[in-house]
PDB file of N, CA and C in Angstrom:
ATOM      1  N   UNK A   1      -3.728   9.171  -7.731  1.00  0.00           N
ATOM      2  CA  UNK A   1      -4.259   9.046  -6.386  1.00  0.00           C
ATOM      3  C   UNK A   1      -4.620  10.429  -5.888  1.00  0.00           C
ATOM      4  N   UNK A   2      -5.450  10.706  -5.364  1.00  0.00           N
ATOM      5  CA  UNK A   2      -6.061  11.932  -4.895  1.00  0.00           C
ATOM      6  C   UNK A   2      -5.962  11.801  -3.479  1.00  0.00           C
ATOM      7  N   UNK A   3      -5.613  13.049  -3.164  1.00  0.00           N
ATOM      8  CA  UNK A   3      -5.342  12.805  -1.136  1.00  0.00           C
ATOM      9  C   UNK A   3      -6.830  13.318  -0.401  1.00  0.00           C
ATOM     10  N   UNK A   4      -6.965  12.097   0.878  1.00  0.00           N
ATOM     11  CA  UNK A   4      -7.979  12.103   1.562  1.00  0.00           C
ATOM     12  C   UNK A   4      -7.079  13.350   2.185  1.00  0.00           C
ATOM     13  N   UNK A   5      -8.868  14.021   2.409  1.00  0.00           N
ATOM     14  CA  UNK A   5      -8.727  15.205   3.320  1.00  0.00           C
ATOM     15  C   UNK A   5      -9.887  15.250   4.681  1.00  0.00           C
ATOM     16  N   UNK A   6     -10.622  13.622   5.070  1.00  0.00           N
ATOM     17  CA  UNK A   6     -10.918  13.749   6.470  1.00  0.00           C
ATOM     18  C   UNK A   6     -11.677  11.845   6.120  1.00  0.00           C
ATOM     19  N   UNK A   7     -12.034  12.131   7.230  1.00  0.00           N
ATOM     20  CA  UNK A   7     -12.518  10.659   7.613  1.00  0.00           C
ATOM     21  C   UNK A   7     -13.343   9.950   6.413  1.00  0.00           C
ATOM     22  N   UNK A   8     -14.289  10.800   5.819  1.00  0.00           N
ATOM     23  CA  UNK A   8     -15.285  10.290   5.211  1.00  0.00           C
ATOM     24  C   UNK A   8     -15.128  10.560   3.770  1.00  0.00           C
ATOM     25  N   UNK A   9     -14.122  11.213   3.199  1.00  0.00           N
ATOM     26  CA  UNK A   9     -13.812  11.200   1.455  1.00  0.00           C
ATOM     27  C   UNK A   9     -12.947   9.678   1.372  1.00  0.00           C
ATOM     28  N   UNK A  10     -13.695   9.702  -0.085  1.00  0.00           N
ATOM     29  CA  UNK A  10     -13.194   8.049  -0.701  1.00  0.00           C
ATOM     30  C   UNK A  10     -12.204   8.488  -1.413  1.00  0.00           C
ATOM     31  N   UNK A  11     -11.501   7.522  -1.417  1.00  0.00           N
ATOM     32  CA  UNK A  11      -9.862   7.520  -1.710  1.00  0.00           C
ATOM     33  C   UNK A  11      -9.834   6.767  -2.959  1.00  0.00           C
ATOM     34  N   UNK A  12      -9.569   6.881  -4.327  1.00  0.00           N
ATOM     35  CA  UNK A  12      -8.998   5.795  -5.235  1.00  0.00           C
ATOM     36  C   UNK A  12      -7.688   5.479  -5.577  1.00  0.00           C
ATOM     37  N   UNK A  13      -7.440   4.992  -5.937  1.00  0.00           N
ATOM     38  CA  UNK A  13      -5.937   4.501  -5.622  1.00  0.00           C
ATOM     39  C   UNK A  13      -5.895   3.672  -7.529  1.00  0.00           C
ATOM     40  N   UNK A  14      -5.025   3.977  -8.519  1.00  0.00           N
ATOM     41  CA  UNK A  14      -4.923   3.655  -9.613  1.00  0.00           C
ATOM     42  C   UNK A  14      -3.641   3.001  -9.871  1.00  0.00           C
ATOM     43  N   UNK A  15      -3.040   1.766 -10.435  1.00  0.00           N
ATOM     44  CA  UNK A  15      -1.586   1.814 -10.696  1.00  0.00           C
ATOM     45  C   UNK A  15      -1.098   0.430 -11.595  1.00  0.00           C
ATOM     46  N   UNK A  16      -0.065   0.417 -12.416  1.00  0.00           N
ATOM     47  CA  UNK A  16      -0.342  -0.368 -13.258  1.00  0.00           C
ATOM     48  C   UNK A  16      -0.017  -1.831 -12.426  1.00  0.00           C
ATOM     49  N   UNK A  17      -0.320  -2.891 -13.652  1.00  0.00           N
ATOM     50  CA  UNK A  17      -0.332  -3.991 -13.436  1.00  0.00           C
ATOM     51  C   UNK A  17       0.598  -4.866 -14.494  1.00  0.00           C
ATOM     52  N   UNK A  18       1.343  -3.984 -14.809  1.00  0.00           N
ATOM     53  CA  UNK A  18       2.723  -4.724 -16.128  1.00  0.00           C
ATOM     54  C   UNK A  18       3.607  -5.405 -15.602  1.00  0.00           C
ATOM     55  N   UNK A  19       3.409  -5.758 -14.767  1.00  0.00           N
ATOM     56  CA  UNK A  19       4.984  -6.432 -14.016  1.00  0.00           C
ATOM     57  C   UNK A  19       4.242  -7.898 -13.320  1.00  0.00           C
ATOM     58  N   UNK A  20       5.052  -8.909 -14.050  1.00  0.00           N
ATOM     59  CA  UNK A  20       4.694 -10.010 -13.587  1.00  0.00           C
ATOM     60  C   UNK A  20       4.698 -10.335 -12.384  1.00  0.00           C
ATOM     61  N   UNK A  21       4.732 -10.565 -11.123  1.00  0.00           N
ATOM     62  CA  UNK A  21       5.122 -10.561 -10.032  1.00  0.00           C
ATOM     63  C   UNK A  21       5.098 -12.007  -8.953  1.00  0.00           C
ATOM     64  N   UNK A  22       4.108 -13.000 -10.211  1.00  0.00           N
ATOM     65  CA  UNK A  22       3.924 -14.014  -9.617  1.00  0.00           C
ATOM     66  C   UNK A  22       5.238 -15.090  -8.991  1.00  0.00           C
ATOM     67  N   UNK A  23       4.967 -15.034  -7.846  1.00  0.00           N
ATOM     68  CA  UNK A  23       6.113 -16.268  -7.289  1.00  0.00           C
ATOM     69  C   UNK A  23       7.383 -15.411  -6.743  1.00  0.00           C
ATOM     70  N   UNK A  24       7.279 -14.341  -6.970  1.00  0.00           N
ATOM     71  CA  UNK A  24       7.942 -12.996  -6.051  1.00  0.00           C
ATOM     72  C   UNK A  24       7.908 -13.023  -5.184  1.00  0.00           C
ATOM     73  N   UNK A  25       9.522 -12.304  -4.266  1.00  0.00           N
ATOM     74  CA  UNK A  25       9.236 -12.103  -2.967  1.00  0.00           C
ATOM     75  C   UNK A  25       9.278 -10.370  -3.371  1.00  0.00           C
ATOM     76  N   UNK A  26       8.289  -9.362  -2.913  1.00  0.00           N
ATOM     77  CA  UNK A  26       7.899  -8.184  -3.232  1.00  0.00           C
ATOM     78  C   UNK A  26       8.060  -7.500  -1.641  1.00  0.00           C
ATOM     79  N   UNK A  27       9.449  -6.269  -2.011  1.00  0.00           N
ATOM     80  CA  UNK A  27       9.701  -5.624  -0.725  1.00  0.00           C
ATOM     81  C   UNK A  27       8.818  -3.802  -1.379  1.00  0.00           C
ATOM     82  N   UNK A  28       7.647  -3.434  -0.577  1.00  0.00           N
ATOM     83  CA  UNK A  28       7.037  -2.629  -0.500  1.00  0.00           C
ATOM     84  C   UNK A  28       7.592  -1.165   0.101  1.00  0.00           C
ATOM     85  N   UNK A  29       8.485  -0.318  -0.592  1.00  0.00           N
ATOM     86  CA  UNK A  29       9.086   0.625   0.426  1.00  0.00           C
ATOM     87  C   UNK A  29       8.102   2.258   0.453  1.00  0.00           C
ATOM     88  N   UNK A  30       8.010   2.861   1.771  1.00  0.00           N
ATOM     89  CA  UNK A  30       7.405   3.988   1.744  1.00  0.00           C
ATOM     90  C   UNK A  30       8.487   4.805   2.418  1.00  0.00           C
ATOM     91  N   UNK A  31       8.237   6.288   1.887  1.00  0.00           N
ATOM     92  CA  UNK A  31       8.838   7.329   2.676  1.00  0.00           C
ATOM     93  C   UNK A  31       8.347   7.431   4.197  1.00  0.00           C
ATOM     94  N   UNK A  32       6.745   7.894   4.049  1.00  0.00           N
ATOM     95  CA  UNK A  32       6.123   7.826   5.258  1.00  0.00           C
ATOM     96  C   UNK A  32       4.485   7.034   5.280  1.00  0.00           C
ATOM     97  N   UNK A  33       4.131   6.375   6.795  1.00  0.00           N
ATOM     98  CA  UNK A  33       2.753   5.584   6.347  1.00  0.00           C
ATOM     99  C   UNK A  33       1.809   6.430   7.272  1.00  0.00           C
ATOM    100  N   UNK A  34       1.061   7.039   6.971  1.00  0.00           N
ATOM    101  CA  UNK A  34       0.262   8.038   7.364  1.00  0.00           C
ATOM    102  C   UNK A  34      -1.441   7.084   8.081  1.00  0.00           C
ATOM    103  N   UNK A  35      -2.373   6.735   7.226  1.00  0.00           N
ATOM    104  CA  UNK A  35      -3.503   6.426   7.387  1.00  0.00           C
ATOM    105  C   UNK A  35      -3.515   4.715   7.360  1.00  0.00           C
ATOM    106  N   UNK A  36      -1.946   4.498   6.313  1.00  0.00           N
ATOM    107  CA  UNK A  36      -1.716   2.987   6.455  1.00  0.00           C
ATOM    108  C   UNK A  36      -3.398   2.556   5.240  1.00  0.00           C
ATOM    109  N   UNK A  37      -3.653   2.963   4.326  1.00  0.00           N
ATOM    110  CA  UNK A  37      -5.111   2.995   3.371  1.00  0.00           C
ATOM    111  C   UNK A  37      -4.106   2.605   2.249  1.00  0.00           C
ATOM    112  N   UNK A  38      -3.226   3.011   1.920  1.00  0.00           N
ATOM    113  CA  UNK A  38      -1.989   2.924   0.486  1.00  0.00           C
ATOM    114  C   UNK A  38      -1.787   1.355   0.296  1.00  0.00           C
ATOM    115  N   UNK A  39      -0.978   1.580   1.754  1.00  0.00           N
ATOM    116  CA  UNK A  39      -0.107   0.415   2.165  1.00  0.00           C
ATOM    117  C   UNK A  39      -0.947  -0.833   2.220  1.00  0.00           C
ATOM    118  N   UNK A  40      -2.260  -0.732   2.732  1.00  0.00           N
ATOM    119  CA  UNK A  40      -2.972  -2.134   3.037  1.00  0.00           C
ATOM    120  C   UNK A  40      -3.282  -2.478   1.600  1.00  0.00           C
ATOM    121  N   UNK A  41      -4.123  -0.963   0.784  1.00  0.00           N
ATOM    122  CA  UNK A  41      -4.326  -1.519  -0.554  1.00  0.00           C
ATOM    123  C   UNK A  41      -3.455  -1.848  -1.315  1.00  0.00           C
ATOM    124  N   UNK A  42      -2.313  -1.577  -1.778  1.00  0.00           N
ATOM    125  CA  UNK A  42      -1.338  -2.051  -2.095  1.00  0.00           C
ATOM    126  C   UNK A  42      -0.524  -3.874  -1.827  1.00  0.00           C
ATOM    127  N   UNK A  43      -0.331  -3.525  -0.635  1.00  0.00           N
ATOM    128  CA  UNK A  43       0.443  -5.189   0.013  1.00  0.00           C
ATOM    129  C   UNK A  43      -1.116  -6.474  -0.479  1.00  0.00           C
ATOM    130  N   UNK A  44      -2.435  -5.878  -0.377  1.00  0.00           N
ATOM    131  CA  UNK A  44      -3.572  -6.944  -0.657  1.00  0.00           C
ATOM    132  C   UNK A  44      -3.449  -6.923  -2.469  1.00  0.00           C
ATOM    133  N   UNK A  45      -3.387  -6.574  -3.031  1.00  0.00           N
ATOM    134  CA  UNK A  45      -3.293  -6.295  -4.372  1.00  0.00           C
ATOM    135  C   UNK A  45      -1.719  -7.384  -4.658  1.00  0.00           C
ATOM    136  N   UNK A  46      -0.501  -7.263  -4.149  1.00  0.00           N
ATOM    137  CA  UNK A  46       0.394  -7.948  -4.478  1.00  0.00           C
ATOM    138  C   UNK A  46       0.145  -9.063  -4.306  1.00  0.00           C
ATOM    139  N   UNK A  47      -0.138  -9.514  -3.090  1.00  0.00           N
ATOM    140  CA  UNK A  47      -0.659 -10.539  -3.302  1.00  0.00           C
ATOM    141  C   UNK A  47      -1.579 -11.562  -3.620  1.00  0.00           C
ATOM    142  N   UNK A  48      -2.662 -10.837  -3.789  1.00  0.00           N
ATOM    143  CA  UNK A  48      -3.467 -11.330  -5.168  1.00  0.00           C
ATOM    144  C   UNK A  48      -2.853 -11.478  -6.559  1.00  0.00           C
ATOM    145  N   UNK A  49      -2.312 -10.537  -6.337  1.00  0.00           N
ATOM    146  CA  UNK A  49      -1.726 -11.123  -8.102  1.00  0.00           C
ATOM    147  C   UNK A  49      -0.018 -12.019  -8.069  1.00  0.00           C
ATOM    148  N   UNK A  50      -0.456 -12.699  -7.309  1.00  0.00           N
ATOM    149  CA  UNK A  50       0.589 -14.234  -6.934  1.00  0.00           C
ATOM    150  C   UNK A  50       2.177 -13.659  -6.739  1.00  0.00           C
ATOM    151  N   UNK A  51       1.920 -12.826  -5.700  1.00  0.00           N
ATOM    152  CA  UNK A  51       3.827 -12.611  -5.018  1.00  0.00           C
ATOM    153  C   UNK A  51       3.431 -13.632  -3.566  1.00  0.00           C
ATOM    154  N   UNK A  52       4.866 -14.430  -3.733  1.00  0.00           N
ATOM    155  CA  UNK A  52       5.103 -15.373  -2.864  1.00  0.00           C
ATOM    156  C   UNK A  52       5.208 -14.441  -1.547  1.00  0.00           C
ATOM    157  N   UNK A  53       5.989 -13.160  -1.331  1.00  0.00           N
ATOM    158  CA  UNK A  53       6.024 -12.760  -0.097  1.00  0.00           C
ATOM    159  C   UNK A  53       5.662 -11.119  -0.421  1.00  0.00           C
ATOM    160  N   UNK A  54       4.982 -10.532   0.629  1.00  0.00           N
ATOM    161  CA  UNK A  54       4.877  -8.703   0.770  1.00  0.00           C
ATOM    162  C   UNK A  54       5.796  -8.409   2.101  1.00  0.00           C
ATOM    163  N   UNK A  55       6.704  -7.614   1.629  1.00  0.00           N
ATOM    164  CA  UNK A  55       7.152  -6.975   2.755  1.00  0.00           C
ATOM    165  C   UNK A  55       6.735  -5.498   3.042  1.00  0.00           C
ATOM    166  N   UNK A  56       6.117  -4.706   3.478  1.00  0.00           N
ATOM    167  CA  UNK A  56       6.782  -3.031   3.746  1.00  0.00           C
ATOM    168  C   UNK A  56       7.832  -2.490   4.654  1.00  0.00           C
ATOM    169  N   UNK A  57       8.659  -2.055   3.877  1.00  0.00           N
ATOM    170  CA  UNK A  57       9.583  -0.978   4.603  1.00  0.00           C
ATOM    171  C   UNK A  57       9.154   0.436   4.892  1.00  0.00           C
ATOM    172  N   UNK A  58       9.539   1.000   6.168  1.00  0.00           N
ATOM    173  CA  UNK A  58       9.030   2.729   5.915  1.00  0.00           C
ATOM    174  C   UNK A  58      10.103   3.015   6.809  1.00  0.00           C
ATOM    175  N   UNK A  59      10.050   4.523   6.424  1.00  0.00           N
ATOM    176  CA  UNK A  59      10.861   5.053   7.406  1.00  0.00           C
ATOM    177  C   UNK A  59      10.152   6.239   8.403  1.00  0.00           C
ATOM    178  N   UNK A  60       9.426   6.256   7.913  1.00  0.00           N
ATOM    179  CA  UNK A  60       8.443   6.890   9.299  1.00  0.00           C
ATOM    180  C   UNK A  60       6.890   6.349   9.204  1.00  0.00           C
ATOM    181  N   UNK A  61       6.475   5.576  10.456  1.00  0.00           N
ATOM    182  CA  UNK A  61       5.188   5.365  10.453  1.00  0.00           C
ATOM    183  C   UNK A  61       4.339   6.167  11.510  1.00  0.00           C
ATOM    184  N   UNK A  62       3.427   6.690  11.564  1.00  0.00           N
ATOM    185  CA  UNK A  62       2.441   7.607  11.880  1.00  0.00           C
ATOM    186  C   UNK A  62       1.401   7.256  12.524  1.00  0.00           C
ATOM    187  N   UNK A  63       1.607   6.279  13.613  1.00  0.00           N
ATOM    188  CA  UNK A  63       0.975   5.828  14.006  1.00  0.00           C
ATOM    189  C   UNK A  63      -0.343   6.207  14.634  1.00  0.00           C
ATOM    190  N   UNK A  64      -0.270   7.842  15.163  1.00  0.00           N
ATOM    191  CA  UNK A  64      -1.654   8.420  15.752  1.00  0.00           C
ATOM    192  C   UNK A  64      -2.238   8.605  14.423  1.00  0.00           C
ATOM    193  N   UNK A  65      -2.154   8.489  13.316  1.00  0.00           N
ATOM    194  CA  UNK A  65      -2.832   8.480  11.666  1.00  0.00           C
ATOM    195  C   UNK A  65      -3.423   7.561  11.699  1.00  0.00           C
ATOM    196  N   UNK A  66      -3.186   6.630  11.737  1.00  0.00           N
ATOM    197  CA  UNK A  66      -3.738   5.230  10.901  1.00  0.00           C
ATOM    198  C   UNK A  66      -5.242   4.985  11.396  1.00  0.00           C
ATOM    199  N   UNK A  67      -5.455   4.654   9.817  1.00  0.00           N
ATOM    200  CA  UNK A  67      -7.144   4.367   9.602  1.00  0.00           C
ATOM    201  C   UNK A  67      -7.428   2.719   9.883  1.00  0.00           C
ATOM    202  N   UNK A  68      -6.597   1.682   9.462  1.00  0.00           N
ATOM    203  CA  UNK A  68      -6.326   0.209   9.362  1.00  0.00           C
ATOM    204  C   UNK A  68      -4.987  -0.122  10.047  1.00  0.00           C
TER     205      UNK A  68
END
C-alpha cells in the first residue's frame, strides 16, 4: 500500500485472499482510521467474499480526515 499524500493521488491497496472467510463473522481492527479509504476498501471486500458479518474496531478515529 503506498500512502496518499493529498486529495487527488490514487491509492492501491493489495492483500491476500487465502483465508476462507465465507459465513464468518470478521472483526476488522485498526490502530488509527485516518481518511477511512483502508477501512471502507477493506470491510467492502470482506464482504464480498461471503463473511456473514464486518465489524471495525479502532482506537483512534480521525474524524476531521475522513475522505468516506
Amino acid at each position: 500500500q503506498q500512502p496518499a499524500t493529498g486529495p487527488s493521488d490514487v491509492l492501491e491497496i493489495v492483500f491476500s485472499h487465502d483465508l476462507d472467510i465465507r459465513g464468518k463473522d470478521v472483526l476488522l481492527v485498526e490502530g488509527v482510521v485516518h481518511s477511512g479509504v483502508t477501512s471502507e476498501f477493506l470491510m467492502n471486500d470482506l464482504r464480498a467474499r461471503g463473511a456473514s458479518s464486518v465489524k471495525l474496531a479502532t482506537l483512534l478515529d480521525r474524524q476531521s480526515a475522513r475522505r468516506v
